[in-house]
C-alpha atoms as a PDB file:
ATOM      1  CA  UNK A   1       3.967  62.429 115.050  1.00  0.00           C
ATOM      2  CA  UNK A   2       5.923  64.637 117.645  1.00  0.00           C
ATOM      3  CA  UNK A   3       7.262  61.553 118.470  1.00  0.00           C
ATOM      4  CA  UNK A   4       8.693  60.579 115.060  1.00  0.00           C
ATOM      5  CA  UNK A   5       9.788  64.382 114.648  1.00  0.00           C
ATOM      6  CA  UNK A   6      11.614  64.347 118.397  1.00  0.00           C
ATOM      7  CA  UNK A   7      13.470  61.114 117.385  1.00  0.00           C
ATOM      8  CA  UNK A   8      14.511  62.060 114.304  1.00  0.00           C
ATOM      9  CA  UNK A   9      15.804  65.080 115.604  1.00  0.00           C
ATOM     10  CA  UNK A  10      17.471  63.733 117.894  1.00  0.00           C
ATOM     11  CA  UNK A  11      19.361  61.294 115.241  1.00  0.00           C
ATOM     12  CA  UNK A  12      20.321  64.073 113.480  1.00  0.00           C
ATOM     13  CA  UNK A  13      21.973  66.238 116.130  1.00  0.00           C
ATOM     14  CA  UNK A  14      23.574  62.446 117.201  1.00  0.00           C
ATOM     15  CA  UNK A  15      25.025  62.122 113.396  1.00  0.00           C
ATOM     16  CA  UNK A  16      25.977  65.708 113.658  1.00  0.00           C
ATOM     17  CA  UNK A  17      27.765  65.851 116.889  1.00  0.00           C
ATOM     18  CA  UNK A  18      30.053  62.322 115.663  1.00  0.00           C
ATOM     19  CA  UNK A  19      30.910  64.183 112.409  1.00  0.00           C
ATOM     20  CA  UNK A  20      32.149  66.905 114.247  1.00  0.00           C
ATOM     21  CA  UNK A  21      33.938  64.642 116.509  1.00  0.00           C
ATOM     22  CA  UNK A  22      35.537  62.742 113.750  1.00  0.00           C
ATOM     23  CA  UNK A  23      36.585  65.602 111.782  1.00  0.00           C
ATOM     24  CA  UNK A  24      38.248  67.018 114.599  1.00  0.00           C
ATOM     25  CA  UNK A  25      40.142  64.149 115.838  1.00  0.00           C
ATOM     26  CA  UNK A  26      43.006  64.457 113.571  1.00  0.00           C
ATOM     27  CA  UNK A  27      43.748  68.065 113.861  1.00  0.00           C
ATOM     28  CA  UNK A  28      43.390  67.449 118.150  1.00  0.00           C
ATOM     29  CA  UNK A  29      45.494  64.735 117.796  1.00  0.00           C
ATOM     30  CA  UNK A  30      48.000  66.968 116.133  1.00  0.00           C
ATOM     31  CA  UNK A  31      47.447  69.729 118.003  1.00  0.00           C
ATOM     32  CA  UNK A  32      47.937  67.245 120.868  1.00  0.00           C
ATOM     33  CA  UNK A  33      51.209  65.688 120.003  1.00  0.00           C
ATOM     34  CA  UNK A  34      52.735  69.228 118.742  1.00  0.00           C
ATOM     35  CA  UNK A  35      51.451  70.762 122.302  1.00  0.00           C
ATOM     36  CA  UNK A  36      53.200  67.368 123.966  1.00  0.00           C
ATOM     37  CA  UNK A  37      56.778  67.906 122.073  1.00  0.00           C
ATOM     38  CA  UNK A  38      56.761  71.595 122.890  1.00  0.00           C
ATOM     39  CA  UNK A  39      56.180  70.171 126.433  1.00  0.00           C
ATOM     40  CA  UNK A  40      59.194  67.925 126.589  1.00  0.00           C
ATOM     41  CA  UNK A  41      61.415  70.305 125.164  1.00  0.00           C
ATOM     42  CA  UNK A  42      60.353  72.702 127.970  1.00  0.00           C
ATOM     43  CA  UNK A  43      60.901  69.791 130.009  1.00  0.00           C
ATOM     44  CA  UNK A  44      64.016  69.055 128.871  1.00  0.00           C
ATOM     45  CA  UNK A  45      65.940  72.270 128.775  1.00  0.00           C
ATOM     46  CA  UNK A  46      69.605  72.117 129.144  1.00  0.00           C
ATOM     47  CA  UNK A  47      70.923  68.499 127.757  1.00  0.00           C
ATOM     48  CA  UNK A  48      74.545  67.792 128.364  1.00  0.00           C
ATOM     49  CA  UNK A  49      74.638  65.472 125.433  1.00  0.00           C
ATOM     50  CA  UNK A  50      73.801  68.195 123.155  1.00  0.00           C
ATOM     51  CA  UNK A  51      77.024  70.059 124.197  1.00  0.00           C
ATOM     52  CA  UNK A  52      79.514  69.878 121.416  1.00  0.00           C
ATOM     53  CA  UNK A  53      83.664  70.869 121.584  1.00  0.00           C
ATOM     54  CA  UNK A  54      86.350  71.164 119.113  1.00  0.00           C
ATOM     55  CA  UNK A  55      88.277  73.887 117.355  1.00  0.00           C
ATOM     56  CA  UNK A  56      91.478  74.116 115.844  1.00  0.00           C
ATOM     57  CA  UNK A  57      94.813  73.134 116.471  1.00  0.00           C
ATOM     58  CA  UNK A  58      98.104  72.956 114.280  1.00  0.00           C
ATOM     59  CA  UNK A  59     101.434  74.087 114.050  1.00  0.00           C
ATOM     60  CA  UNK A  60     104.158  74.493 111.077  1.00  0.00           C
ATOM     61  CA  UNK A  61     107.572  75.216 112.107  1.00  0.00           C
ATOM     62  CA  UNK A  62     110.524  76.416 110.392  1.00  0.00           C
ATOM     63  CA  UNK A  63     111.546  80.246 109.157  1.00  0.00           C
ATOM     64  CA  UNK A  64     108.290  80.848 109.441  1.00  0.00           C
ATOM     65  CA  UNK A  65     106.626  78.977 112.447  1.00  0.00           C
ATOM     66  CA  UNK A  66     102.783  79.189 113.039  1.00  0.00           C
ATOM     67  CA  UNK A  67     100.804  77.419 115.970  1.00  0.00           C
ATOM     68  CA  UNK A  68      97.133  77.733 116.496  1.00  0.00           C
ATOM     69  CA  UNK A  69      95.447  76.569 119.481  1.00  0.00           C
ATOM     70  CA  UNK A  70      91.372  77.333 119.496  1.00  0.00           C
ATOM     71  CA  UNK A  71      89.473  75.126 121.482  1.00  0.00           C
ATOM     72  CA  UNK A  72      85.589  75.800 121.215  1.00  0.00           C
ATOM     73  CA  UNK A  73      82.224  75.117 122.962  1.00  0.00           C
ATOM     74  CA  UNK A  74      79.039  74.936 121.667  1.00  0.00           C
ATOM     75  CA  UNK A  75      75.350  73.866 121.997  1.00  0.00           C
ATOM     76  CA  UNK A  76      73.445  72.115 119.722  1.00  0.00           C
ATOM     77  CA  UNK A  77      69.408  73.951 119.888  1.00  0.00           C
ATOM     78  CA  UNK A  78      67.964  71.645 116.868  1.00  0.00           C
ATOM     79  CA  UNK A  79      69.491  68.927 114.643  1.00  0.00           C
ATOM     80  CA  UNK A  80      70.681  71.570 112.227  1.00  0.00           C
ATOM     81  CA  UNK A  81      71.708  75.008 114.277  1.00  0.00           C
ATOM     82  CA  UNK A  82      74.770  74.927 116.685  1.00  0.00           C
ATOM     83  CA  UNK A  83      76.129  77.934 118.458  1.00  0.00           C
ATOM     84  CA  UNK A  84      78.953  78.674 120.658  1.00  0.00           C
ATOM     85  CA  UNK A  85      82.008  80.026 121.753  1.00  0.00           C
ATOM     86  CA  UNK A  86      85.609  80.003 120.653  1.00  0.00           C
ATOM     87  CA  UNK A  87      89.149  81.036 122.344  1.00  0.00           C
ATOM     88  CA  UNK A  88      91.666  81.710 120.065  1.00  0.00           C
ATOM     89  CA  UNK A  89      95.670  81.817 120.438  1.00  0.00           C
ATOM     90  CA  UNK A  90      97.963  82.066 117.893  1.00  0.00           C
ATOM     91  CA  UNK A  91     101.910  82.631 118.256  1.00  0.00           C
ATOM     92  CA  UNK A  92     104.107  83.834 115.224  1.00  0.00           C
ATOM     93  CA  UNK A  93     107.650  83.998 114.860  1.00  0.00           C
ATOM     94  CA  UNK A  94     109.968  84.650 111.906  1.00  0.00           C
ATOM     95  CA  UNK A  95     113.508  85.003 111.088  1.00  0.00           C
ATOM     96  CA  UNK A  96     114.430  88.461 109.143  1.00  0.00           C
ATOM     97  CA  UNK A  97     116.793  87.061 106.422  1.00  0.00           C
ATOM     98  CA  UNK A  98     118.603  90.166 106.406  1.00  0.00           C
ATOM     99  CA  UNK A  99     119.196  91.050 109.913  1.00  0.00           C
ATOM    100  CA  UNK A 100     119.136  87.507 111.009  1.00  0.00           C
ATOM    101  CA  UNK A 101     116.942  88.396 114.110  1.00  0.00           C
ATOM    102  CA  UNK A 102     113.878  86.134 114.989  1.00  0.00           C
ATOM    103  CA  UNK A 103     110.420  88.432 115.649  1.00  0.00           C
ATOM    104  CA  UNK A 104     107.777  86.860 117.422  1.00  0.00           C
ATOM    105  CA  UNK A 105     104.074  87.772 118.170  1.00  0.00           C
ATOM    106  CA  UNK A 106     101.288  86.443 120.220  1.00  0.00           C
ATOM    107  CA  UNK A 107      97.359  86.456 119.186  1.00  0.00           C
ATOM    108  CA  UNK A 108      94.481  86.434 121.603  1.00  0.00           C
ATOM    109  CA  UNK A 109      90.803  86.618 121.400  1.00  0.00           C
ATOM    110  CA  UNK A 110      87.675  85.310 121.189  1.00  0.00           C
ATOM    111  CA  UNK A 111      85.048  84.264 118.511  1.00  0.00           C
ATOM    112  CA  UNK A 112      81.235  83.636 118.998  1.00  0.00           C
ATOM    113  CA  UNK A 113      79.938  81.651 116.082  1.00  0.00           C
ATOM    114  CA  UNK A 114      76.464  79.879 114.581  1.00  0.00           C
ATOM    115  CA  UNK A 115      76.326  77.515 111.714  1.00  0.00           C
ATOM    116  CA  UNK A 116      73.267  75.731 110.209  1.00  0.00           C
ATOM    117  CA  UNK A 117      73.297  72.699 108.394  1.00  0.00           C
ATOM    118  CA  UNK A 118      72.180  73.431 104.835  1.00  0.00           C
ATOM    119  CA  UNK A 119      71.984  69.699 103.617  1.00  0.00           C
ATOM    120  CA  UNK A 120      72.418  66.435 105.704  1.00  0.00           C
ATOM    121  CA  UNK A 121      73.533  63.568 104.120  1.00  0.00           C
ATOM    122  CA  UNK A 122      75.149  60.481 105.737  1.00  0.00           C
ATOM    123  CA  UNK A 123      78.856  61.097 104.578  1.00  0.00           C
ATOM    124  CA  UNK A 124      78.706  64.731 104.735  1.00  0.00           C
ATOM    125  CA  UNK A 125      76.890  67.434 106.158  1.00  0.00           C
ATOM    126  CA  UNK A 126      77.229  71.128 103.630  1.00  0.00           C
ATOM    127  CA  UNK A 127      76.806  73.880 106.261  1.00  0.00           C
ATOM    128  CA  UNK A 128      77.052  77.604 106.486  1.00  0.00           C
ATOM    129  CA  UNK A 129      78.888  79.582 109.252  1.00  0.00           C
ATOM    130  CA  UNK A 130      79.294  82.937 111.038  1.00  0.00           C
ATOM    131  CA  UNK A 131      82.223  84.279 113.311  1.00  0.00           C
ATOM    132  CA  UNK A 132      82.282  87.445 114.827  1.00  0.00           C
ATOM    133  CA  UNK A 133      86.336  87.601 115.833  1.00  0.00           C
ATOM    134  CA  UNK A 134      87.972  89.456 118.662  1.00  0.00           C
ATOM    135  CA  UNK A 135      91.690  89.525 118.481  1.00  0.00           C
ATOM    136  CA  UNK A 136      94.460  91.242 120.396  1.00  0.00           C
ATOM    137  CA  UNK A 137      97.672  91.353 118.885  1.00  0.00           C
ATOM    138  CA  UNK A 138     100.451  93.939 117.766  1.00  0.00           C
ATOM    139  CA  UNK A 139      99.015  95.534 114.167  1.00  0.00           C
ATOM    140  CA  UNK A 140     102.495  97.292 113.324  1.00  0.00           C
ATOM    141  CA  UNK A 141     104.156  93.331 113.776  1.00  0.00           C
ATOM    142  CA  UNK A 142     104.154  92.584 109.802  1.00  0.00           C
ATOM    143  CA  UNK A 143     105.607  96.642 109.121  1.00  0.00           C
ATOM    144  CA  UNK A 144     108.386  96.149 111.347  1.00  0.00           C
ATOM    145  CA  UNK A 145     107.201  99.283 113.278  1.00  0.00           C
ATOM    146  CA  UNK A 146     106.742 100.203 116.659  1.00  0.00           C
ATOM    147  CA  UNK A 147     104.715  97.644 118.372  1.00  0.00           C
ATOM    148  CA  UNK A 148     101.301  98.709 118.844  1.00  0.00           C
ATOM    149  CA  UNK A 149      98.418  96.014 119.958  1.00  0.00           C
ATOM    150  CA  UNK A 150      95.185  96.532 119.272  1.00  0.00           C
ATOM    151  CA  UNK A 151      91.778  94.733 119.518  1.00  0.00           C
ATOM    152  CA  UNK A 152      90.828  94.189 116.278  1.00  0.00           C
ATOM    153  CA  UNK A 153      86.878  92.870 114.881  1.00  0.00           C
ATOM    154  CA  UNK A 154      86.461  89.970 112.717  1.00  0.00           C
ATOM    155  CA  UNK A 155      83.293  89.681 110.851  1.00  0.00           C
ATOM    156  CA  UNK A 156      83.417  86.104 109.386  1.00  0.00           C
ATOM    157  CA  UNK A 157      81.203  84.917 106.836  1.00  0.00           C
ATOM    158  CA  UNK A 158      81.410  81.492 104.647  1.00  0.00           C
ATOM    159  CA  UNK A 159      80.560  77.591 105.022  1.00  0.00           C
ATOM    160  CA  UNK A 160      82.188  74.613 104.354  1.00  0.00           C
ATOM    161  CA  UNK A 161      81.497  70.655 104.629  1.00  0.00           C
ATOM    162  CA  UNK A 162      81.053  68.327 107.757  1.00  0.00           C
ATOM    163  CA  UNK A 163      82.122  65.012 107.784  1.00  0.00           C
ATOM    164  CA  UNK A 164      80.679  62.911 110.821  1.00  0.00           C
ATOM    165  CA  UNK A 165      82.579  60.922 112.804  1.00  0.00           C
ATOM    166  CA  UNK A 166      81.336  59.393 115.480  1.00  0.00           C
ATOM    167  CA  UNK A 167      78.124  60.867 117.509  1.00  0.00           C
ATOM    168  CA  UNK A 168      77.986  64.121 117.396  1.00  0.00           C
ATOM    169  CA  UNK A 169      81.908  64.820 116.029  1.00  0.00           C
ATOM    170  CA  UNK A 170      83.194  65.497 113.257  1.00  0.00           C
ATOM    171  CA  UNK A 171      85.861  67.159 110.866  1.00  0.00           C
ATOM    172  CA  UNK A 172      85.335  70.262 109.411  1.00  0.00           C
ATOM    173  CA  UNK A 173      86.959  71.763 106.046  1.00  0.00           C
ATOM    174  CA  UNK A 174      85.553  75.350 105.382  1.00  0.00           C
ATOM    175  CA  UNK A 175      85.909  78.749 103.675  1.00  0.00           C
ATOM    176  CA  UNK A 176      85.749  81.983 105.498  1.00  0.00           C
ATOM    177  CA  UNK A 177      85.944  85.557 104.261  1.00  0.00           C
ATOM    178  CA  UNK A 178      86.595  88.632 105.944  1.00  0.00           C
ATOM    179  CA  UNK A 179      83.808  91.582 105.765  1.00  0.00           C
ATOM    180  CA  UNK A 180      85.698  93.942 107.094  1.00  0.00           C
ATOM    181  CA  UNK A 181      89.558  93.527 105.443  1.00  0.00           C
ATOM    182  CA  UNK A 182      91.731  96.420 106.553  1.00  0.00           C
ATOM    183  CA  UNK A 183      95.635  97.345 106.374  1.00  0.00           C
ATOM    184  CA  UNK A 184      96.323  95.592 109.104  1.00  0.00           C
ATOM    185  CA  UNK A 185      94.837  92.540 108.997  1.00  0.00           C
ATOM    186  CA  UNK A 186      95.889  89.548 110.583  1.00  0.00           C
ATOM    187  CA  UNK A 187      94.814  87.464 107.650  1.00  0.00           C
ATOM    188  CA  UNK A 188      96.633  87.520 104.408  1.00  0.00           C
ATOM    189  CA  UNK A 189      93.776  87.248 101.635  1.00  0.00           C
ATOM    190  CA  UNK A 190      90.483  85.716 101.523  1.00  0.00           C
ATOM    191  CA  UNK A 191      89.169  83.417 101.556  1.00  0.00           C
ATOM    192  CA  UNK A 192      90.535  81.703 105.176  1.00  0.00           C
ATOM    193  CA  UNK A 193      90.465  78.147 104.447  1.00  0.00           C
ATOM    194  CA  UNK A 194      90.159  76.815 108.185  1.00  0.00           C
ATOM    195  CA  UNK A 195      90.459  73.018 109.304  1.00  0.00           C
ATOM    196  CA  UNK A 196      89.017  72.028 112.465  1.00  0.00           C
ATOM    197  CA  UNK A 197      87.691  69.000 114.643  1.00  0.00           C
ATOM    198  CA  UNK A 198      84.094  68.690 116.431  1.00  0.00           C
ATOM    199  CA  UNK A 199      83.158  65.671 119.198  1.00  0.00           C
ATOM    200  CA  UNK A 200      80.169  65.564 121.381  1.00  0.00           C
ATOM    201  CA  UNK A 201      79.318  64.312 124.522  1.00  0.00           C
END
């Protein structure tokens, strides 16, 4: 009888032990593979191709002429969240009708930003973006005072749409409005509707 009672015992805990086993295979497993990606991305740090440039460039010329050059770096940290760092220079010149005389200014700065894409789709990508902007440039230039530059801070808030090209590029149409509008502004009215390019390594 002790036997029986030993050996049946012994099935039990057997039976019990595998159901345990079983029913914790598929959260180790997961536990496993999450533990493993965290891993390789520890592993893998720093990736070049994740490194992403662009910014903005244009001109218009005339009474009035306008150039922007704004090249920008930044890193892409997930599939949807890029960060980075822009320079920006902008030169203005514009003939007084009255006088005649041509007036000219220069703009310098920089411009951390973040975006995150909001929705992915194949044609387009609907994101939203931040810009914190640092300019220098002459705030009495649009009074026709006496020059006086200043370093001025750009809040930026807005978003826009991404359309891929390529891997990792892409064009980018978006709407940005100033949080912090004063007299002096360097932008006319909100929203800035900005144009700008994006490639990758």
């Amino acid at each position: 009888m002790k036997k029986i009672v030993l050996l049946s015992a012994l099935v039990l805990v057997s039976f019990f032990l595998q159901g345990q086993t079983r029913s914790g295979s598929i959260s180790d497993v997961q536990r496993g593979q999450q533990n493993r990606a965290v891993q390789d991305d520890q592993q893998r740090g720093f990736q070049k191709e994740n490194l992403r440039f662009g910014g903005n460039l244009g001109a218009t010329f005339g009474n009035t002429t306008f150039v922007d050059i704004s090249p920008a770096i930044g890193y892409q940290f997930t599939h949807r969240f890029q960060a980075g760092l822009g320079l920006i220079y902008n030169y203005y010149s514009f003939r007084d009708w009255i006088s005649g005389n041509r007036f000219s200014m220069s703009v310098y700065g920089v411009k951390p930003y973040a975006q995150f894409s909001v929705l992915q789709l194949p044609s387009f990508h609907i994101i939203l973006r931040a810009e914190y902007g640092l300019l220098n440039y002459d705030v009495n230039f649009w009074w026709f005072r006496e020059p006086k530059r200043e370093w001025v801070h750009y809040p930026l808030l807005g978003g826009g749409v991404l359309l891929p090209v390529g891997q990792g590029g892409g064009i980018m149409i978006q709407a940005m409005w100033d949080l912090y509008e004063k007299e002096h502004s360097i932008y006319s009215r909100n929203p800035i509707i900005q144009v700008g390019f994006m490639f990758g390594m």
